[in-house]
Protein backbone atom coordinates (compact mmCIF):
# COMPACT_ATOMS: atom_id res chain seq x y z
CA UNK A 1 0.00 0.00 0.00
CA UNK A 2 0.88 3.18 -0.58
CA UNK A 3 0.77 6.22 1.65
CA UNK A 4 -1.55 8.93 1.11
CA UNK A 5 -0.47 12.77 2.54
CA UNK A 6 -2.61 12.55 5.39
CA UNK A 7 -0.50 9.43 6.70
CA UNK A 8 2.38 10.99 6.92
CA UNK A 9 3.66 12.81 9.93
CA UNK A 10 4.18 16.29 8.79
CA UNK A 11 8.09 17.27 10.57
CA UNK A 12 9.78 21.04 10.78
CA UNK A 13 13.62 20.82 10.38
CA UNK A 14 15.88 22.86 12.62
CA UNK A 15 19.78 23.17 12.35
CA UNK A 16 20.86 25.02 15.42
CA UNK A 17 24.16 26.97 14.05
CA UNK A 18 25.97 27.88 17.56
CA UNK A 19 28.32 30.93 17.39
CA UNK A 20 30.28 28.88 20.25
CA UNK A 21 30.73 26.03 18.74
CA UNK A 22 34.39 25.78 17.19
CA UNK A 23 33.69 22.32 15.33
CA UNK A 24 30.68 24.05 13.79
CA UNK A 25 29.47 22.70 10.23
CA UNK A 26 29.07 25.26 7.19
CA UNK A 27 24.94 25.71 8.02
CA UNK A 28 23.42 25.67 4.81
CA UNK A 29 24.47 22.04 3.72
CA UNK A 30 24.58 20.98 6.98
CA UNK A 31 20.48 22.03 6.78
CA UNK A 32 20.52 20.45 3.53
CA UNK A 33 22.09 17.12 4.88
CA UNK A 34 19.35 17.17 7.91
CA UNK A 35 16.64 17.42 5.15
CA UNK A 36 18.00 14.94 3.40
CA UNK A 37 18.02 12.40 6.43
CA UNK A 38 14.54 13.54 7.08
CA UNK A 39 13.80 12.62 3.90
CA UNK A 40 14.94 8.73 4.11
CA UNK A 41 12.19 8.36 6.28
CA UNK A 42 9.26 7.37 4.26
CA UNK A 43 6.37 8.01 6.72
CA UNK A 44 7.82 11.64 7.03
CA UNK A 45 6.55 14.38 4.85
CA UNK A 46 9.28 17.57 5.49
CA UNK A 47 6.61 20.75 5.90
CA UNK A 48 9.45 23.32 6.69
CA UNK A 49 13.41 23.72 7.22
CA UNK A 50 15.54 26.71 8.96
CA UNK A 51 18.70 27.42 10.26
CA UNK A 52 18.71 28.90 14.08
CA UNK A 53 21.43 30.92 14.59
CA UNK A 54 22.06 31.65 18.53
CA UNK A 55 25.13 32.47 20.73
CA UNK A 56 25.12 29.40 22.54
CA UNK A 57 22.68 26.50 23.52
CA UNK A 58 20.13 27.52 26.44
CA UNK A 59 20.93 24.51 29.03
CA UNK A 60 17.16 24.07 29.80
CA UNK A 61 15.34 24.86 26.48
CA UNK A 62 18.09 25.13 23.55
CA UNK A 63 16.99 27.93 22.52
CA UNK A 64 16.22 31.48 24.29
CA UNK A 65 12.40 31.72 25.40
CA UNK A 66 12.22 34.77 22.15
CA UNK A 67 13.12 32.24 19.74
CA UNK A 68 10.81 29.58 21.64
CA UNK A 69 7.96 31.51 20.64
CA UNK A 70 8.73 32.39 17.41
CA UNK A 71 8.89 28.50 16.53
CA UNK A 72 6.31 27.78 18.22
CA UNK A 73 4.15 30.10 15.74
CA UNK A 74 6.03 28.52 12.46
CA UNK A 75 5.37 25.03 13.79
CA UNK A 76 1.51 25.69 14.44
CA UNK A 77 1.14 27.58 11.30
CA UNK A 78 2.85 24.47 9.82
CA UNK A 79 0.78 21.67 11.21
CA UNK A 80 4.00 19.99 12.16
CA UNK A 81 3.63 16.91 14.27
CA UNK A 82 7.39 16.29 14.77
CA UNK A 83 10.57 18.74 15.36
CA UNK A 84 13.84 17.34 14.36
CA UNK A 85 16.99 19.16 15.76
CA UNK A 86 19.88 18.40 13.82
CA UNK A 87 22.54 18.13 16.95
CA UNK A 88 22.26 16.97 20.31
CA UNK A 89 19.43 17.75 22.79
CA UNK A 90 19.46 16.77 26.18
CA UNK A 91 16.24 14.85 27.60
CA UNK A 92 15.60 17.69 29.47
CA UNK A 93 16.01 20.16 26.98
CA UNK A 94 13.70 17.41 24.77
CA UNK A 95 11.28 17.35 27.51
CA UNK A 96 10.60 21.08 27.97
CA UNK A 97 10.85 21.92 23.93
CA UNK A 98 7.56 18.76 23.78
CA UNK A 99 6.05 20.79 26.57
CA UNK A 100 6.16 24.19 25.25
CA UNK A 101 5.94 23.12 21.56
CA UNK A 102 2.87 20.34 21.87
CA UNK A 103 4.46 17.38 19.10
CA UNK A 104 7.46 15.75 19.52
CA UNK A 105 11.38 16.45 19.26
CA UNK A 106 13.44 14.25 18.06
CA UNK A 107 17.53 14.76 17.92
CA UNK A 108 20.45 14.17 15.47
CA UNK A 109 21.38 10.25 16.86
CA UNK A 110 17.63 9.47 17.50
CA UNK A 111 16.64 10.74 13.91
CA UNK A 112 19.69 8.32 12.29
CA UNK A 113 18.29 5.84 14.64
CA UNK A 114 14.89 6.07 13.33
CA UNK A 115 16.37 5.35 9.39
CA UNK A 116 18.75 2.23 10.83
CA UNK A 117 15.82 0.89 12.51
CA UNK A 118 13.38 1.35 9.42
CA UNK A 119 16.63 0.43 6.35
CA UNK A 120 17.41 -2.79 8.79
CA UNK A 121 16.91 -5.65 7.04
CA UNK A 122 19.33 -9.21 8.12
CA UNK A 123 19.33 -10.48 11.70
CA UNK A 124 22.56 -9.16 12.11
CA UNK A 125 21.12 -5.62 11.16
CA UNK A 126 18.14 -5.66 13.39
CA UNK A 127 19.69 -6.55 16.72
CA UNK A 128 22.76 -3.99 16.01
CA UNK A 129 19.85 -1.14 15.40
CA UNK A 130 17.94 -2.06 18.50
CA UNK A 131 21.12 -1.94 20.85
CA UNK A 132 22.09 1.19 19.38
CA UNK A 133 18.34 2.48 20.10
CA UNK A 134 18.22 1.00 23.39
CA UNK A 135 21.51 2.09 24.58
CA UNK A 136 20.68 5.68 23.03
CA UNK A 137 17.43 5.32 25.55
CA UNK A 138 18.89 4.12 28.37
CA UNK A 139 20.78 7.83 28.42
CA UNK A 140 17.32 9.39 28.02
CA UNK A 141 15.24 8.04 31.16
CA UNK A 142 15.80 10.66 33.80
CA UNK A 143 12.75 12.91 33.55
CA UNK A 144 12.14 12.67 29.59
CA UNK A 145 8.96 10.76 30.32
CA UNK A 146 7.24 12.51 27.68
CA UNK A 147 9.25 10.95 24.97
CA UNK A 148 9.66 7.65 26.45
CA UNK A 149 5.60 7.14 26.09
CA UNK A 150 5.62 6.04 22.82
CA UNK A 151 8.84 3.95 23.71
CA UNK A 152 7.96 2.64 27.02
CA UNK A 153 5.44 0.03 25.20
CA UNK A 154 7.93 -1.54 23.02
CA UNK A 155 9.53 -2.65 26.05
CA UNK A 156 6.53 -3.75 28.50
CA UNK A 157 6.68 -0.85 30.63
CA UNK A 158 4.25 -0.17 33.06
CA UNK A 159 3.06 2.48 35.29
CA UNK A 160 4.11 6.44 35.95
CA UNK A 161 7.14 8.30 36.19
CA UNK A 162 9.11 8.28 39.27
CA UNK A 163 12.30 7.50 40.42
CA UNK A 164 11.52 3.64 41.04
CA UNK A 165 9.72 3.56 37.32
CA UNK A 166 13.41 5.32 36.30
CA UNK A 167 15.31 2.26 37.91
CA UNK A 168 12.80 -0.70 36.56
CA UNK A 169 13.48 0.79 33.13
CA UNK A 170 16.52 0.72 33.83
CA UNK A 171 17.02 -2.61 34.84
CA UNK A 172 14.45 -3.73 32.05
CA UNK A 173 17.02 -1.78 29.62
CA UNK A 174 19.93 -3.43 30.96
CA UNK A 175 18.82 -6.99 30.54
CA UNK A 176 17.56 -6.72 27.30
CA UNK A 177 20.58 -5.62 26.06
CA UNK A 178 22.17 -8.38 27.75
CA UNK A 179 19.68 -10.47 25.62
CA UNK A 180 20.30 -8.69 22.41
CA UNK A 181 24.45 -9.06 23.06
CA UNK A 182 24.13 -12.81 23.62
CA UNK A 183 21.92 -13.07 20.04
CA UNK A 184 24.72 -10.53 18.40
CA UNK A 185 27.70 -12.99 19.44
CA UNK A 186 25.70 -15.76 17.70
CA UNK A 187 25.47 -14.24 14.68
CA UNK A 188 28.98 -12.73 14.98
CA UNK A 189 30.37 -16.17 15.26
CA UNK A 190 28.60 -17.10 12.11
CA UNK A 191 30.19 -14.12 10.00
CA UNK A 192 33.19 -15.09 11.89
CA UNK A 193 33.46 -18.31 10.03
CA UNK A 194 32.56 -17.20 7.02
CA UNK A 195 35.49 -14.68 7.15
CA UNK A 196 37.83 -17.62 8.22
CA UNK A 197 36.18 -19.81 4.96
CA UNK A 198 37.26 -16.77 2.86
CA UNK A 199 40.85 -16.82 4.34
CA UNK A 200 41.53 -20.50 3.55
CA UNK A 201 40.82 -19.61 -0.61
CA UNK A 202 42.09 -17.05 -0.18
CA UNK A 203 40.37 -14.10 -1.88
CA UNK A 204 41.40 -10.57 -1.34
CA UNK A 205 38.78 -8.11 0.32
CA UNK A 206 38.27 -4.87 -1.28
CA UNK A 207 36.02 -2.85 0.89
CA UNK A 208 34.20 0.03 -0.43
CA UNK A 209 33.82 2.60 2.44
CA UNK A 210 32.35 6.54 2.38
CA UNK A 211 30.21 9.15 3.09
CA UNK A 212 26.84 8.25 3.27
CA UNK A 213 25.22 8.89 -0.48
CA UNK A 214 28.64 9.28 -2.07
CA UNK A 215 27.91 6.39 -4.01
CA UNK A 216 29.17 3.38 -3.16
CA UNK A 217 26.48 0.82 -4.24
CA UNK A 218 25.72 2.10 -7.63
CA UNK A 219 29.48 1.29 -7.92
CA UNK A 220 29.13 -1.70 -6.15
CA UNK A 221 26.59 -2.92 -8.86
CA UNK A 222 28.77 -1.41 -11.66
CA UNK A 223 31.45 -3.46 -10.90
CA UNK A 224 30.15 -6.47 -10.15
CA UNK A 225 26.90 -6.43 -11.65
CA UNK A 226 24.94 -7.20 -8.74
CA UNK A 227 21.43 -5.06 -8.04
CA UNK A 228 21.88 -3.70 -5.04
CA UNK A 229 19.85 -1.08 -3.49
CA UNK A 230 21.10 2.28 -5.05
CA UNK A 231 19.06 5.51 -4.46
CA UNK A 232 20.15 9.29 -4.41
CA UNK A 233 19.51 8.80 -0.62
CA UNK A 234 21.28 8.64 2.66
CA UNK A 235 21.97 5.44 4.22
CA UNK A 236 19.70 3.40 1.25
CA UNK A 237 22.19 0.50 1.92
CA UNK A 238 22.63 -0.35 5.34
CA UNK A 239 23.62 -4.25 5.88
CA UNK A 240 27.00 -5.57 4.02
CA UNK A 241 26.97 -7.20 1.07
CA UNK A 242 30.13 -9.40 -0.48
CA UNK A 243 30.41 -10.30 -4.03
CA UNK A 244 32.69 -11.70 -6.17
CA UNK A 245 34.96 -9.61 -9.23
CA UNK A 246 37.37 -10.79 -11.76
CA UNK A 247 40.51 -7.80 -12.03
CA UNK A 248 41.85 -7.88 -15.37
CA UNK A 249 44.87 -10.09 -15.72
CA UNK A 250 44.91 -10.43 -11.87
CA UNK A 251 42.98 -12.90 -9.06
CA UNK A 252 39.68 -12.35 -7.91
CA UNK A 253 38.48 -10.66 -5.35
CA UNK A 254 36.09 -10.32 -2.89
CA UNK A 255 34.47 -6.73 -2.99
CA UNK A 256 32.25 -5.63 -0.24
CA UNK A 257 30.13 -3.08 0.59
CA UNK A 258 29.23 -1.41 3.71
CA UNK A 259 27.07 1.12 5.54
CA UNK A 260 27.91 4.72 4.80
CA UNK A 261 29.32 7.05 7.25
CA UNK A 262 28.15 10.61 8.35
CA UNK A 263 29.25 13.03 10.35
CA UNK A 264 28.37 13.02 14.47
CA UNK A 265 26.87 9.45 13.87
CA UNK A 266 26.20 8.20 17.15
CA UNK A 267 29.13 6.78 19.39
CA UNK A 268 25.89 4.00 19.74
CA UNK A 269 26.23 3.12 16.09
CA UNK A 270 29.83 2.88 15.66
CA UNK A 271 29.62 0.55 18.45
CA UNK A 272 26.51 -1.58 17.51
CA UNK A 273 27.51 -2.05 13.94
CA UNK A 274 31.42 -2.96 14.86
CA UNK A 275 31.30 -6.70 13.88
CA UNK A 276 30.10 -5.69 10.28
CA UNK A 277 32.37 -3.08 9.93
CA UNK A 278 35.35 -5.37 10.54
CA UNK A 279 35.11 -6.45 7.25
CA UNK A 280 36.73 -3.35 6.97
CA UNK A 281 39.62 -3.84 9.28
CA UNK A 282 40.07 -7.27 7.53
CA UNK A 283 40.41 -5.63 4.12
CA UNK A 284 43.51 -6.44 1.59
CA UNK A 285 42.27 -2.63 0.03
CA UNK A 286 40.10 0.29 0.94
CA UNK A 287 37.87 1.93 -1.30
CA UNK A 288 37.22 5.48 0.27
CA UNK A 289 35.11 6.92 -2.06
CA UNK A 290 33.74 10.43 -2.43
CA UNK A 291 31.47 12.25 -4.08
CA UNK A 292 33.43 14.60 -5.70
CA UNK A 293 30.55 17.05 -6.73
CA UNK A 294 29.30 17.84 -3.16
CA UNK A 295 30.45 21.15 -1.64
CA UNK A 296 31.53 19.43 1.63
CA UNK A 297 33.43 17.03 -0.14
CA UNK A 298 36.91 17.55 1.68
CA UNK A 299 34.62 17.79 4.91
CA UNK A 300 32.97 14.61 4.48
CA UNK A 301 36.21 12.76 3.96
CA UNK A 302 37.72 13.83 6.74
CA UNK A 303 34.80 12.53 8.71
CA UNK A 304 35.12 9.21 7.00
CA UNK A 305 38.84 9.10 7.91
CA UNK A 306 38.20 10.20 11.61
CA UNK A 307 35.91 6.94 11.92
CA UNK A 308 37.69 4.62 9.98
CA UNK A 309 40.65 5.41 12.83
CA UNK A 310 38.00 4.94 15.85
CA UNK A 311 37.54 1.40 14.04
CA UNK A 312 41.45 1.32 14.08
CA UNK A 313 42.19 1.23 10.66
CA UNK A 314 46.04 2.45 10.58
CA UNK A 315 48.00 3.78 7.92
CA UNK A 316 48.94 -0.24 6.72
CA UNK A 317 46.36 -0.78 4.73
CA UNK A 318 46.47 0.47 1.79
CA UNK A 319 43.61 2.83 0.36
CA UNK A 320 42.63 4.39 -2.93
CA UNK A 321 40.52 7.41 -3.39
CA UNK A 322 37.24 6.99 -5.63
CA UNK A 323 36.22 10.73 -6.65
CA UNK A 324 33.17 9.73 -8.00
CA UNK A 325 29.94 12.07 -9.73
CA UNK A 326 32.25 13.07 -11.86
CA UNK A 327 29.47 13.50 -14.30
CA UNK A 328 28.03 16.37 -12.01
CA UNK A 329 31.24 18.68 -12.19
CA UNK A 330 31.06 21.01 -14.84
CA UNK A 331 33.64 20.40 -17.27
CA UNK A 332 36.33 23.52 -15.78
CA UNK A 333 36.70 22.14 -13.08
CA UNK A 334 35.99 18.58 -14.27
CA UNK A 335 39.90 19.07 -15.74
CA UNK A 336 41.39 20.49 -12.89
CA UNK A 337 40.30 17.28 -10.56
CA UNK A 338 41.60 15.08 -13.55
CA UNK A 339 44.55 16.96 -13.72
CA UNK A 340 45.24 16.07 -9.83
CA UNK A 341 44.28 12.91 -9.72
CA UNK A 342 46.60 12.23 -12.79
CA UNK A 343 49.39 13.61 -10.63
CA UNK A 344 48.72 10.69 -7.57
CA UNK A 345 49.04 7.00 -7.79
CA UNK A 346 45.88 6.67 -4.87
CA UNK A 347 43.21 8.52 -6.72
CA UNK A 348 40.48 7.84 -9.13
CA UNK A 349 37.95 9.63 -10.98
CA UNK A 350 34.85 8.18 -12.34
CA UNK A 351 31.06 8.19 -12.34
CA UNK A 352 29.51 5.01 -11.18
CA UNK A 353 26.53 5.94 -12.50
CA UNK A 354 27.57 6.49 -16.06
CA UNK A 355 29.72 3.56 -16.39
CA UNK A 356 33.31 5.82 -16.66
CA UNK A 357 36.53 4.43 -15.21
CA UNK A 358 35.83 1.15 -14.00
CA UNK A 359 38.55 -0.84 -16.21
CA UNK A 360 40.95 1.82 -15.33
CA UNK A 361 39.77 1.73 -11.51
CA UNK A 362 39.96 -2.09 -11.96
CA UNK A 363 43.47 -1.99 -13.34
CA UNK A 364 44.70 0.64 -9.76
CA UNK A 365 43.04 -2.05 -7.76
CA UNK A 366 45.29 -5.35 -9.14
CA UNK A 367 48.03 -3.26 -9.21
CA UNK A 368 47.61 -2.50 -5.60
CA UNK A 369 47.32 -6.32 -4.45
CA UNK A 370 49.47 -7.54 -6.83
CA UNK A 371 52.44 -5.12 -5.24
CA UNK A 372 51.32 -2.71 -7.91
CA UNK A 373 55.06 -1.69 -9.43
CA UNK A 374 57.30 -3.28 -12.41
CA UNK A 375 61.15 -2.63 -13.70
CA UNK A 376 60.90 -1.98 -17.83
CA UNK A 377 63.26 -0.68 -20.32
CA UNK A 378 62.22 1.17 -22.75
CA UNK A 379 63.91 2.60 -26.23
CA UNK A 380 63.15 6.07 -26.94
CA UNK A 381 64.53 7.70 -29.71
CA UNK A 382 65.81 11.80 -29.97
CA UNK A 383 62.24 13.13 -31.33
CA UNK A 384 60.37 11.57 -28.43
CA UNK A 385 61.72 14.45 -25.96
CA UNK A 386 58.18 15.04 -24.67
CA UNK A 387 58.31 11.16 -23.45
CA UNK A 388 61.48 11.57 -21.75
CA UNK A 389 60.92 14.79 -20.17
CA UNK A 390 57.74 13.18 -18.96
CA UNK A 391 58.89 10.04 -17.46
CA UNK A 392 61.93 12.44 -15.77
CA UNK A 393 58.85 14.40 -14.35
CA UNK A 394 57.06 11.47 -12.98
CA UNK A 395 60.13 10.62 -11.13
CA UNK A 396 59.77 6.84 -12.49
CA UNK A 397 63.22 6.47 -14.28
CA UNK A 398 66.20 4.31 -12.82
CA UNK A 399 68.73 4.83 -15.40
CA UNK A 400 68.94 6.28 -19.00
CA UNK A 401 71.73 5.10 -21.26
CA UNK A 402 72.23 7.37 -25.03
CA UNK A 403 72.36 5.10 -27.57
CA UNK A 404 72.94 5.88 -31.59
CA UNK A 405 69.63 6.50 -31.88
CA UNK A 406 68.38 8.12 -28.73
CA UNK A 407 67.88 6.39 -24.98
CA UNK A 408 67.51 3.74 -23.10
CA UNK A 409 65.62 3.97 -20.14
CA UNK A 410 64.99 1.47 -17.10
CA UNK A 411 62.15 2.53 -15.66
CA UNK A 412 60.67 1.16 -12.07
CA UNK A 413 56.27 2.18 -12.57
CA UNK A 414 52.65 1.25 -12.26
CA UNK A 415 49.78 0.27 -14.57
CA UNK A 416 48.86 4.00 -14.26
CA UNK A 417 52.07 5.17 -14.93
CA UNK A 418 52.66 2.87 -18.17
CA UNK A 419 49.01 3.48 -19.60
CA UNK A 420 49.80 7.48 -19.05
CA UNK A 421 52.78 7.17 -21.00
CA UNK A 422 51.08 5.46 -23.61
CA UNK A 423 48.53 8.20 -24.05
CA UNK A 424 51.20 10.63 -24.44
C-alpha cells in the first residue's frame, strides 16, 4: 500500500548553528544534509526547514524563550507533528521543547536511529539497530517521560514516572541488552566463520567505504553487476553485502560493501555495527570513495577518515581514493580534478553511474594487491623528448643510457604510470 499525505507525519527541520561552537558545520548544507536524512524516512513528509542561529545552547530549552515563541508560531502555522533538531538535545532540553511546543522532538542520533531501525533488514542488522536504540534510551530516562511514552510500550513498561519507574526501566534496559548481546555474538560467530572460509581460498577483500550517499552501491553494482539497493539517498544500503569480481589479468576478489558514514553518527552506532564493519579492518584494500561534486566534499572525507581510525584502521592498509559524480562537475573544473588525480598514484575519478573508469579503476586495484610496481626498459629515440621529459617528471626512471639512436631507459612504474605514458 501506498501512503496517502494525510498518513504521513508532517516534521519542521531545525539546524541550530551555535556561534560557540568551534567544530561548527558550514549551516546551509549541513540544513541540507538534515533534510535529506529527514527525507529517508518514508512516513515523514518535510513541511518546513531553517537554520537557528544563537550564541550558545540555552541549558534548559536550547533555545532562548524569544526564539521559543517564534517557533512555536512557524510550527503551528505548519501543522508539524514532529521537530527534528539536527545536533544533540538533552532529555531535558527534549522534555521542555515537547512541553512548550505540543508534538514531539526528536535529535540528530535518535533521527539516524529512526532510518537504521526502518533500512534494517538481516538479523545481524536488526539486533545492532535495537542496541544502538536501546543504549541511546537508556541515556534518556531521567525525567524525559514525555518521549519515552511512545517507547515505554515496546519494552513492556508499566506504570508512571518516578524515580523507582526510572530504575525498573533501567534494569528492564539493561537486561535486554544483555539479551540482544548474547543473540549478536551468535550471529557474529557465524560471520566469523565465514570470514575464516574466505581466508583459507584465499580471496582478497576490497572494501568500499564513504560518506553516506557518495555512491558506493551504484558502484558496487557497476562493478560487479549485482542489483543492489542504489538511491540518491542517505543510508539506502545499510547491511554488508560481499560479491565476487574478476581484475583484469589479476585474481579475484572479494568486494564488499558497507554502511555509509556521516558526520556526528552516534558513538551508539559505531559501536553496535562494529562486527560488520570489521570487514573493513580485515580488508587487503580500501575503497574510500567520495562524491566529488558535493560542496563538503573535503569535509565529508575527513569525517570518513576520523571513523575509519575509531575502528582502528592504521596507515597499513592500503587505500585508494574513488572521486566519483564526476558527471556532475562542470567540465572547468571537471579538468582540474583530472589533472590532480593524474598527478597521484591513490586517486580515481569516475562516475559510477555512467559507467566511466571502471577498467581503469579495476586496473589501480590489481596493481595495488598484486604489489602494484614493475622494472621496464624502454627505447626512446631523440624526437620523443616530450616522453622523456615526462617520465623524468614522474620521477619513475632508474637509469637512462644514449644510444645511436636516442635512450635507453629502465624505468621502475605502475599500470597507471605505463598506460599514461602510452597516451602521451
Amino acid at each position: 500500500m501506498t501512503e496517502t499525505k494525510s498518513e504521513l507525519t508532517r516534521a519542521l527541520v531545525l539546524h541550530p548553528d551555535i556561534r560557540s561552537d568551534s567544530q561548527r558545520r558550514d549551516a546551509g548544507p549541513a540544513l541540507e544534509e538534515a533534510v535529506s536524512l529527514a527525507a529517508a524516512l518514508p512516513h515523514l513528509e518535510v513541511v518546513g526547514s531553517s537554520v537557528v542561529r544563537l550564541p550558545r545552547p540555552h541549558p534548559g530549552m536550547l533555545f532562548g524563550s524569544g526564539k521559543i515563541q517564534e517557533l512555536k508560531e512557524q510550527i503551528h502555522d505548519m501543522e508539524a507533528e514532529l521537530v527534528l533538531i539536527d545536533g544533540p538535545v538533552s532529555p531535558i532540553q527534549q522534555r521542555n521543547l515537547e512541553k512548550e511546543w505540543k508534538c514531539k522532538v526528536l535529535d540528530r542520533t535518535g533521527l539516524i536511529l529512526e532510518i537504521f531501525s526502518d533500512r534494517a533488514a538481516t538479523r545481524e542488522g536488526v539486533l545492532q539497530v535495537e542496541m544502538a536504540a536501546l543504549s541511546y534510551q537508556r541515556t534518556r530516562l531521567v525525567r524525559a517521560w514525555t518521549h519515552l511514552e511512545r517507547q515505554r510500550g515496546g519494552l513492556g513498561f508499566v506504570g508512571g514516572p518516578g524515580e523507582t519507574q526510572i530504575e525498573a526501566d533501567r534494569r528492564a534496559i539493561d537486561e535486554q541488552l544483555v539479551r540482544l548481546r548474547r543473540q549478536l555474538e551468535k550471529v557474529v560467530k557465524t560471520r566469523n566463520l565465514h570470514r575464516a572460509a574466505r581466508a583459507k581460498v584465499p580471496f582478497p577483500i576490497v572494501a568500499l567505504v564513504g560518506y553516506t550517499n557518495a555512491g558506493k552501491s551504484t558502484l558496487f553494482n557497476r562493478l560487479t553487476g549485482a542489483d543492489v539497493l542504489a538511491k540518491d539517498m542517505l543510508f539506502a544500503t545499510l547491511d554488508p553485502t560481499m560479491r565476487g569480481v574478476k581484475l583484469p589479468d589479476g585474481p579475484e576478489v572479494i568486494l564488499s560493501d558497507t554502511v555509509g558514514f556521516i558526520s556526528d553518527l552516534p558513538t551508539e552506532l559505531v559501536a553496535a555495527f562494529r562486527a560488520t564493519l570489521e570487514e573493513v579492518l580485515s580488508a587487503n584494500l580500501i575503497l574510500h570513495v567520495r562524491d566529488i561534486s558535493h560542496a563538503e566534499t573535503k569535509e565529508q572525507a575527513a569525517d570518513v577518515r576520523e571513523i575509519l581510525e575509531t575502528l582502528g584502521v592504521n596507515d597499513s592498509t592500503p587505500m585508494i581514493e574513488v572521486w566519483n559524480k564526476i558527471d556532475r562537475v562542470d567540465e572547468e573544473n571537471r579538468i582540474a580534478l583530472e589533472n590532480m588525480a593524474d598527478r597521484s598514484d591513490d586517486v580515481m575519478v569516475l562516475s559510477a553511474l555512467e559507467g566511466t573508469g571502471m577498467d581503469q579503476l579495476l586496473e589501480l586495484v590489481s596493481d595495488r594487491l598484486e604489489g602494484g610496481r614493475w622494472e621496464e626498459t624502454l627505447s626512446l629515440t631523440f624526437a620523443e623528448g616530450k616522453e622523456r621529459a615526462w617520465l623524468f617528471q614522474r620521477g619513475v626512471v632508474l637509469e637512462e643510457t644514449q644510444t645511436d639512436t636516442g635512450y635507453d631507459i629502465d624505468v621502475r612504474w605502475s599500470a597507471k604510470d605505463a598506460k599514461r605514458f602510452r597516451e602521451i
